[in-house]
PDB file of N, CA and C in Angstrom:
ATOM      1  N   UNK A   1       3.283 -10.856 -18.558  1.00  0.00           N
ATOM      2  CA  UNK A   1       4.293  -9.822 -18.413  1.00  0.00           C
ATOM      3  C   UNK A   1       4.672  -9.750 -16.933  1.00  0.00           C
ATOM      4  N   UNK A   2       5.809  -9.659 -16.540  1.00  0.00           N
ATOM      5  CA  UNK A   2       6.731  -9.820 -15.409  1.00  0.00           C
ATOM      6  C   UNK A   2       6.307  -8.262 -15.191  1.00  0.00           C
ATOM      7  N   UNK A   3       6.167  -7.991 -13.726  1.00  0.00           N
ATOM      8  CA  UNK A   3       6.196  -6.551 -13.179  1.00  0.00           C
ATOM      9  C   UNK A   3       6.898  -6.382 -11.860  1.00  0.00           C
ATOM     10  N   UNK A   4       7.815  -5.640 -11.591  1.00  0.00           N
ATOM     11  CA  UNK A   4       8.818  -5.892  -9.747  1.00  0.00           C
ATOM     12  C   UNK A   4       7.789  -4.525  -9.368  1.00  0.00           C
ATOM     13  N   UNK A   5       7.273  -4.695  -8.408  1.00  0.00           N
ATOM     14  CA  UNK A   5       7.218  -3.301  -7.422  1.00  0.00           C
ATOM     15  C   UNK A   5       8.274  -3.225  -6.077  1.00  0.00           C
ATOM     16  N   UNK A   6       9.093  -2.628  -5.974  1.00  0.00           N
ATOM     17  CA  UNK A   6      10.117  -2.156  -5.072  1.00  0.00           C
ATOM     18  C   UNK A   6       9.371  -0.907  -4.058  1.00  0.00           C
ATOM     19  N   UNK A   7       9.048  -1.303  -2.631  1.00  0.00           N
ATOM     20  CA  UNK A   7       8.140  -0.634  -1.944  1.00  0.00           C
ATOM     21  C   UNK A   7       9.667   0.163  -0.784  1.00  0.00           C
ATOM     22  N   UNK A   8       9.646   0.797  -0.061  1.00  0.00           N
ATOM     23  CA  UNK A   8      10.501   1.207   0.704  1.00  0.00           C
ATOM     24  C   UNK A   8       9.961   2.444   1.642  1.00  0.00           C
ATOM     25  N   UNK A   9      10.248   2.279   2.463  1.00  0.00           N
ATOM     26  CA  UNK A   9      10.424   3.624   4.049  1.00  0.00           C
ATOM     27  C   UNK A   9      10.318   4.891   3.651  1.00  0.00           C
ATOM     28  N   UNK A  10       9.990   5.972   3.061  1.00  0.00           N
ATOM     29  CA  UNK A  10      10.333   7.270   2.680  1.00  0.00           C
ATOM     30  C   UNK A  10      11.208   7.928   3.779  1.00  0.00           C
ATOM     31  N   UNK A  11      12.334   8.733   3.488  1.00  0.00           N
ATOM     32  CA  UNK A  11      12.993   9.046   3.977  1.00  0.00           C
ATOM     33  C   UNK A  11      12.332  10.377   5.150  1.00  0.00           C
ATOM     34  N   UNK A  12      13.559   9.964   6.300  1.00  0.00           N
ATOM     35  CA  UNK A  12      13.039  10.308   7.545  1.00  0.00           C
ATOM     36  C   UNK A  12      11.722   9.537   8.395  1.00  0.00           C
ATOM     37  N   UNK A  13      11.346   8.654   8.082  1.00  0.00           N
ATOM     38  CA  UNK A  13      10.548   7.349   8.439  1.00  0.00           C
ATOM     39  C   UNK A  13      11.589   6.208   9.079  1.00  0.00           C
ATOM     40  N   UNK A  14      11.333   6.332  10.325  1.00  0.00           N
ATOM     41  CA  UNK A  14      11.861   5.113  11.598  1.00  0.00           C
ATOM     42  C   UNK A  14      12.394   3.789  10.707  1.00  0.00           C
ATOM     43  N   UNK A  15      13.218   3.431  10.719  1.00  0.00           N
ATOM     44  CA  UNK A  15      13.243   1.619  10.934  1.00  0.00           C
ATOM     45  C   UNK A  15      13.724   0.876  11.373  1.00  0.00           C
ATOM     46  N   UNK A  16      12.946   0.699  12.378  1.00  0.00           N
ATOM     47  CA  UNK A  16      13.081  -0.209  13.190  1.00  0.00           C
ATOM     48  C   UNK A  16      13.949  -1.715  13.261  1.00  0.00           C
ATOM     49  N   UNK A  17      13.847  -2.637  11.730  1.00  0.00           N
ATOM     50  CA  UNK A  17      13.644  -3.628  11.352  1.00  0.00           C
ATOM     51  C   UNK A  17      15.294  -3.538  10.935  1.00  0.00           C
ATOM     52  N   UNK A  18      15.364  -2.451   9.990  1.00  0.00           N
ATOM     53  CA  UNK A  18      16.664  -1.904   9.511  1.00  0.00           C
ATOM     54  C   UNK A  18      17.782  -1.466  10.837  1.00  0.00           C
ATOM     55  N   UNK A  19      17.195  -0.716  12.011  1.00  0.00           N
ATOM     56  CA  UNK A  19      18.449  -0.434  12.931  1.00  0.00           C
ATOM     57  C   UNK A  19      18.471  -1.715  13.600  1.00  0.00           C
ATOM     58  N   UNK A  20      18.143  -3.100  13.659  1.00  0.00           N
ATOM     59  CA  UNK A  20      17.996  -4.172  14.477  1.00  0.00           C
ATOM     60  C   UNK A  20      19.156  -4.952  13.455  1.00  0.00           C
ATOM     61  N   UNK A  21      19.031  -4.792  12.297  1.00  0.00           N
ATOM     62  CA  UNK A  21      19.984  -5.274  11.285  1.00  0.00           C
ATOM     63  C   UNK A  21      21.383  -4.953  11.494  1.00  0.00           C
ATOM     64  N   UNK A  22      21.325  -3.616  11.620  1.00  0.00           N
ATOM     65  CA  UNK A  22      22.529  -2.926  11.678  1.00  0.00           C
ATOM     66  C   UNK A  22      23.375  -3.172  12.722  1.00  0.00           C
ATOM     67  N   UNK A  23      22.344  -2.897  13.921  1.00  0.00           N
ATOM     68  CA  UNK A  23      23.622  -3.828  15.202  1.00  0.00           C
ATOM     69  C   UNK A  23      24.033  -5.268  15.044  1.00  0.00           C
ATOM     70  N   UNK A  24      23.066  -6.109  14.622  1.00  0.00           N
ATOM     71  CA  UNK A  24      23.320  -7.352  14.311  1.00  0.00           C
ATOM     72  C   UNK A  24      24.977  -7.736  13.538  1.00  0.00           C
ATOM     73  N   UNK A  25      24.864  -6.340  12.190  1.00  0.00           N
ATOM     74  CA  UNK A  25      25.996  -6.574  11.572  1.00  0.00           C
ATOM     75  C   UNK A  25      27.299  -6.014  12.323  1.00  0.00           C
ATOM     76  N   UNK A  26      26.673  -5.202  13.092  1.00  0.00           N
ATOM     77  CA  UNK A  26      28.146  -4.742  13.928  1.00  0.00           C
ATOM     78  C   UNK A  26      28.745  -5.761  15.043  1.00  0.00           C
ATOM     79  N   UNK A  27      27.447  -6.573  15.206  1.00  0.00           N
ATOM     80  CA  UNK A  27      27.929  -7.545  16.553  1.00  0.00           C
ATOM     81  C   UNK A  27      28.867  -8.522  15.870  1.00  0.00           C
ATOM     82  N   UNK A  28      28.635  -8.573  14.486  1.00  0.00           N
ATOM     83  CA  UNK A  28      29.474  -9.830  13.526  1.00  0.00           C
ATOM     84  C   UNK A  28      30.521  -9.070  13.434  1.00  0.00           C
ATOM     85  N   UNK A  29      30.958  -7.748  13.605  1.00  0.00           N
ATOM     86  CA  UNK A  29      31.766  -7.816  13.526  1.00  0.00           C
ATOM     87  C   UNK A  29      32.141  -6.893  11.537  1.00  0.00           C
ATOM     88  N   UNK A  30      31.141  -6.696  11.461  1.00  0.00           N
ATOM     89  CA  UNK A  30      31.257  -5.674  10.177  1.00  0.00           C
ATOM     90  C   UNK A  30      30.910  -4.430  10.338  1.00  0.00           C
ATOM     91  N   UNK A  31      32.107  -3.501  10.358  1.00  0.00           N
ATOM     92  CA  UNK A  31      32.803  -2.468  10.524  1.00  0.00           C
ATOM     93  C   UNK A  31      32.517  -1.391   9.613  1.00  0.00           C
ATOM     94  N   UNK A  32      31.819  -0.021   9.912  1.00  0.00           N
ATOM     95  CA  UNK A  32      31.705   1.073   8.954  1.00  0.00           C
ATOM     96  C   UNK A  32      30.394   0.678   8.075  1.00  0.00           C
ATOM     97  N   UNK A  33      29.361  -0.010   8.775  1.00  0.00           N
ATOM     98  CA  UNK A  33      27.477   0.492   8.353  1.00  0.00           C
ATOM     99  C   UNK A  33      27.460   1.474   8.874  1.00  0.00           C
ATOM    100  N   UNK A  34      26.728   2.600   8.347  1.00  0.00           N
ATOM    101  CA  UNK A  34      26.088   3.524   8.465  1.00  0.00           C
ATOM    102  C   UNK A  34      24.862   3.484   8.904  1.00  0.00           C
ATOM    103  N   UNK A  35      24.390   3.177   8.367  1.00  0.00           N
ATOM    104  CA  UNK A  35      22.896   2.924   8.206  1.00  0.00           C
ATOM    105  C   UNK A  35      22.022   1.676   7.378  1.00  0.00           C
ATOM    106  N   UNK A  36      21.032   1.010   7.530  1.00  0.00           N
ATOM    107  CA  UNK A  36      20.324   0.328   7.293  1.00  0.00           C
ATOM    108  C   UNK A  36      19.149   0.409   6.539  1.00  0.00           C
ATOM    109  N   UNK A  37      17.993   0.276   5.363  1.00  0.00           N
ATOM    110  CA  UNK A  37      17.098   0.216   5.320  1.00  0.00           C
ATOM    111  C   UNK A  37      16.585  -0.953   4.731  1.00  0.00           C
ATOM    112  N   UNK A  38      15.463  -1.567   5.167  1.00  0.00           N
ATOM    113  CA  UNK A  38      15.231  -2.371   4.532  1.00  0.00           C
ATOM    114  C   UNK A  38      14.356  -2.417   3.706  1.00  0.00           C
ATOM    115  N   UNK A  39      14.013  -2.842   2.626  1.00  0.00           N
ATOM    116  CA  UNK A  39      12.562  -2.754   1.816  1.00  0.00           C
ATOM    117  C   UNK A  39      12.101  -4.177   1.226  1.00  0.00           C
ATOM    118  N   UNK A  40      11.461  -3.541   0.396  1.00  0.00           N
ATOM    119  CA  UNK A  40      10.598  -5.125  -0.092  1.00  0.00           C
ATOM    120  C   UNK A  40      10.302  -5.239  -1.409  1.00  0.00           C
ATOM    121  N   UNK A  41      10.230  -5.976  -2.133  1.00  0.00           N
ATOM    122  CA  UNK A  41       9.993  -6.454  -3.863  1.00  0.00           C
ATOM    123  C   UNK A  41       9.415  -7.326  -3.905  1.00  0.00           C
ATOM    124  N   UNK A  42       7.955  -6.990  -4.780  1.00  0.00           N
ATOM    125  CA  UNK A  42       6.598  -7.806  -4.869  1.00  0.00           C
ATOM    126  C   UNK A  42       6.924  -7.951  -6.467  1.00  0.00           C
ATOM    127  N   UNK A  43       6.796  -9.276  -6.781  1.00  0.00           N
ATOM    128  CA  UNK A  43       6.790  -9.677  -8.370  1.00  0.00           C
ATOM    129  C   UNK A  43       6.035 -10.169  -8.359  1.00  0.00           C
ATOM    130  N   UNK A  44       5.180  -9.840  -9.781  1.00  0.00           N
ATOM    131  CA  UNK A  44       4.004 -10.369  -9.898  1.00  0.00           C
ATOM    132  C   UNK A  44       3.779 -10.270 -11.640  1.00  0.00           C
ATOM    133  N   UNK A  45       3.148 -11.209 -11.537  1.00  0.00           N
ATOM    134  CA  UNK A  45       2.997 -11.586 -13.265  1.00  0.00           C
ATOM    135  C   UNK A  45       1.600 -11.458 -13.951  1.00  0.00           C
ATOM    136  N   UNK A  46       1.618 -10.609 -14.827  1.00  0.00           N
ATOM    137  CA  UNK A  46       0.382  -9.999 -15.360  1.00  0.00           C
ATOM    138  C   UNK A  46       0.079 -10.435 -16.665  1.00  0.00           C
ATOM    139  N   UNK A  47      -1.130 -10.949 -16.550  1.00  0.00           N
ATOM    140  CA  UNK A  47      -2.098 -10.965 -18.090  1.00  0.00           C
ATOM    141  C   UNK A  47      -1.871  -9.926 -19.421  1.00  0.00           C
ATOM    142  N   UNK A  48      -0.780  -9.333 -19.677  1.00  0.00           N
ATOM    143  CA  UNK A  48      -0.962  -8.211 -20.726  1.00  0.00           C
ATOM    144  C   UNK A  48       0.175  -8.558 -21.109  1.00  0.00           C
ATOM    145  N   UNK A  49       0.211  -7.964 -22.520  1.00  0.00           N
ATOM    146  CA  UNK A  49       1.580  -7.763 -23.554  1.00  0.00           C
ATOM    147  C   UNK A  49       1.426  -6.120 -23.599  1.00  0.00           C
ATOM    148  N   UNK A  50       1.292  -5.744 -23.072  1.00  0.00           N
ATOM    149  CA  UNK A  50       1.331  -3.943 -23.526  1.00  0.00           C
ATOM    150  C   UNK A  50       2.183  -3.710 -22.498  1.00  0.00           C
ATOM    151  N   UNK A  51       3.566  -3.313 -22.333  1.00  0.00           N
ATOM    152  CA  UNK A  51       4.723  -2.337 -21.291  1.00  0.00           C
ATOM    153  C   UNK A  51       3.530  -1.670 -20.396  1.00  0.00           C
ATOM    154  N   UNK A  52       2.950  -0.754 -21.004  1.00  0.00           N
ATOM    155  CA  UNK A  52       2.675   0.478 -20.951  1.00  0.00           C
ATOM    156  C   UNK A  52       1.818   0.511 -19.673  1.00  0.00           C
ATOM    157  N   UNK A  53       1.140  -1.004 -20.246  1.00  0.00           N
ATOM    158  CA  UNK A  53      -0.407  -1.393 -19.480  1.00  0.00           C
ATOM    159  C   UNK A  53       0.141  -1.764 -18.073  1.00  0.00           C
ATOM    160  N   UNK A  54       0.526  -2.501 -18.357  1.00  0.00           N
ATOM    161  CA  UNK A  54       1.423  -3.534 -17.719  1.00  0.00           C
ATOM    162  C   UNK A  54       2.093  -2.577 -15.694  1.00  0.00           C
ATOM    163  N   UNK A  55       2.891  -1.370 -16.712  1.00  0.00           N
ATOM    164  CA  UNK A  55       3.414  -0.441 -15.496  1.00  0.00           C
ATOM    165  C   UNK A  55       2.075   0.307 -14.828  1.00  0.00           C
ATOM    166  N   UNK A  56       1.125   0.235 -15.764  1.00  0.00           N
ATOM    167  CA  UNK A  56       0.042   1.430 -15.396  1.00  0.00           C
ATOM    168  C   UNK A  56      -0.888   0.359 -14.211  1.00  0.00           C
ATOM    169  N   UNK A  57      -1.053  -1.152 -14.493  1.00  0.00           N
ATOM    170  CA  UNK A  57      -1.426  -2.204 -13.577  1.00  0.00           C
ATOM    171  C   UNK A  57      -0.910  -2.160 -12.318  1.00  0.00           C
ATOM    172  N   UNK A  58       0.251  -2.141 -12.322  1.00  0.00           N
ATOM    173  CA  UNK A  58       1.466  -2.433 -11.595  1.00  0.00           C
ATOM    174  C   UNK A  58       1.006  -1.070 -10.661  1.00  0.00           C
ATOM    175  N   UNK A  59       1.398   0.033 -10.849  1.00  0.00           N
ATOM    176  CA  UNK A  59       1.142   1.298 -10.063  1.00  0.00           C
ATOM    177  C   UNK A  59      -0.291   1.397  -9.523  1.00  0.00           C
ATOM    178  N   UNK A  60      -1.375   0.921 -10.451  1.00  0.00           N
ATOM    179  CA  UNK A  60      -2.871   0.850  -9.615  1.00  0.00           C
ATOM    180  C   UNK A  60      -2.485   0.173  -8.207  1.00  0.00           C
ATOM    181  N   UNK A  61      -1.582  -1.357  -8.770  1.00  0.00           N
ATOM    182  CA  UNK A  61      -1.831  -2.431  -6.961  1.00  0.00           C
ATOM    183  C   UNK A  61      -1.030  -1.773  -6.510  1.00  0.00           C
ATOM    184  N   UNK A  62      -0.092  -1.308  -6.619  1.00  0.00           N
ATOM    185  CA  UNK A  62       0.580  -0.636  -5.337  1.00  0.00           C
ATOM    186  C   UNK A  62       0.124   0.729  -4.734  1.00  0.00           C
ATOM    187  N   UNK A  63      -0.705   1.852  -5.169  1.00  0.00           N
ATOM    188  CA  UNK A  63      -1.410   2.554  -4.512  1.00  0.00           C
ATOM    189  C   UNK A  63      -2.408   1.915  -3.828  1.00  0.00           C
ATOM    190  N   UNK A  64      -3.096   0.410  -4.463  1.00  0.00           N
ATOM    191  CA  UNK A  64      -4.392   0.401  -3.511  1.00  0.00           C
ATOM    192  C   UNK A  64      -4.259  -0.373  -2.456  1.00  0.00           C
ATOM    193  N   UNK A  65      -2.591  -1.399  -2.337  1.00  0.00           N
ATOM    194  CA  UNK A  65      -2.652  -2.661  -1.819  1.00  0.00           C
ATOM    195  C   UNK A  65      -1.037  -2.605  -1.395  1.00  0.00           C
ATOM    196  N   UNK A  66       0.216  -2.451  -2.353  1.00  0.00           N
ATOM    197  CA  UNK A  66       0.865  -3.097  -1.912  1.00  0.00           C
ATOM    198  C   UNK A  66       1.955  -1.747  -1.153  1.00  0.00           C
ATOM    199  N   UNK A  67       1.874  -0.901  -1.109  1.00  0.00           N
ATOM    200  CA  UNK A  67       2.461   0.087  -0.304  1.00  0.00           C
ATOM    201  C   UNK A  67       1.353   1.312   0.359  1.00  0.00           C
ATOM    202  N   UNK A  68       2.198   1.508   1.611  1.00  0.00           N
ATOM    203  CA  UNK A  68       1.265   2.376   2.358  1.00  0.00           C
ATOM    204  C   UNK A  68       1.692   4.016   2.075  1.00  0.00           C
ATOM    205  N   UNK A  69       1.221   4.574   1.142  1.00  0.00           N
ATOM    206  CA  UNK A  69       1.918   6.013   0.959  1.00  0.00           C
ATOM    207  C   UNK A  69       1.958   6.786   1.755  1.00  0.00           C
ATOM    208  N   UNK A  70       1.335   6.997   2.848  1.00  0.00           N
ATOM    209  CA  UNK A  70       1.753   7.446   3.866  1.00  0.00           C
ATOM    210  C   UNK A  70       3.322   7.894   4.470  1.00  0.00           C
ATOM    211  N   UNK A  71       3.428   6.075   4.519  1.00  0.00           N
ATOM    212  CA  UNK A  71       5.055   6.247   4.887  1.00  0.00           C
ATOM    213  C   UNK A  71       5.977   5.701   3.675  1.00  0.00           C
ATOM    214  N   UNK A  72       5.701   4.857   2.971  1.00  0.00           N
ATOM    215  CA  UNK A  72       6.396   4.525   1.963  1.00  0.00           C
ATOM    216  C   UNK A  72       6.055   5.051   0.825  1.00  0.00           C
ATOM    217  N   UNK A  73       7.440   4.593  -0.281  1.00  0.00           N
ATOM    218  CA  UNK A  73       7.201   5.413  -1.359  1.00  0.00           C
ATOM    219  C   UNK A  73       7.522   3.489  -2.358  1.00  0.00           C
ATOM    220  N   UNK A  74       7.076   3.737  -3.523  1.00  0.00           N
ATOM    221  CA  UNK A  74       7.437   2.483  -4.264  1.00  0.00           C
ATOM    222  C   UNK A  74       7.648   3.308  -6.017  1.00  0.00           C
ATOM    223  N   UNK A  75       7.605   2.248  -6.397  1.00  0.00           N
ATOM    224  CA  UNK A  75       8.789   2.044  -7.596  1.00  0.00           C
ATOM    225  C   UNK A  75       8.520   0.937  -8.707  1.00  0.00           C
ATOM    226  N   UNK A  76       7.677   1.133  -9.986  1.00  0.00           N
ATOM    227  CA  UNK A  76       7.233  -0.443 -10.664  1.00  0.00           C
ATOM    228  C   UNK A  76       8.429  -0.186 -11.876  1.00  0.00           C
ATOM    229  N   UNK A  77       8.762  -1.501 -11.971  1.00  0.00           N
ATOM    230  CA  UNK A  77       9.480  -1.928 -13.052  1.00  0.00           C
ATOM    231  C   UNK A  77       9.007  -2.989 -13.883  1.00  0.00           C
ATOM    232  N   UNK A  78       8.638  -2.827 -15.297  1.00  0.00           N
ATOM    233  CA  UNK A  78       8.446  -3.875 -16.103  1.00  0.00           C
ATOM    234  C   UNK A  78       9.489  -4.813 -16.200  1.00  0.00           C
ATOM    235  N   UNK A  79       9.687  -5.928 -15.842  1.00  0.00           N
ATOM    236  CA  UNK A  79      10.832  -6.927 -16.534  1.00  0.00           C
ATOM    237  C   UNK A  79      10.458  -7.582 -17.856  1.00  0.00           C
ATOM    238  N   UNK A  80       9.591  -8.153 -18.203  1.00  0.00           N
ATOM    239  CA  UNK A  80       9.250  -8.637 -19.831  1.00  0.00           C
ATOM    240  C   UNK A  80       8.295  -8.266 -20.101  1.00  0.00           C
TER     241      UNK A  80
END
């Protein structure tokens, strides 16, 4: 079973990575960014046929491993 975790910045959290982007796109010459954030999507493919299991897997690794709750917030999606 296919699982996406979508990890991201919680709002009002710096980024750095994202305002370095943003001038970049203004130096090209693209007009009217606002703002920037960037995030990240961990796919990962799991041993189970159960949805259920599957999202409940998915949310264990990302509290213990793949996002820092602190500052980020994430997001699991089953794909198959």
């Amino acid at each position: 079973m296919k699982v996406r975790v979508f990890v991201s910045l919680k709002e009002g959290v710096l980024d750095p990575q994202g305002k370095a982007v943003g001038h970049a796109l203004e130096a090209l010459h693209f007009k009217g960014v606002k703002d920037v954030r960037i995030s990240r999507v961990v796919d990962l493919e799991l041993d189970t046929s159960s949805v259920e299991e599957a999202k409940k897997e998915g949310e264990a690794m990302a509290h213990a491993l793949l996002a820092n709750e602190v500052i980020e917030d994430f997001n699991v999606e089953v794909l198959s």
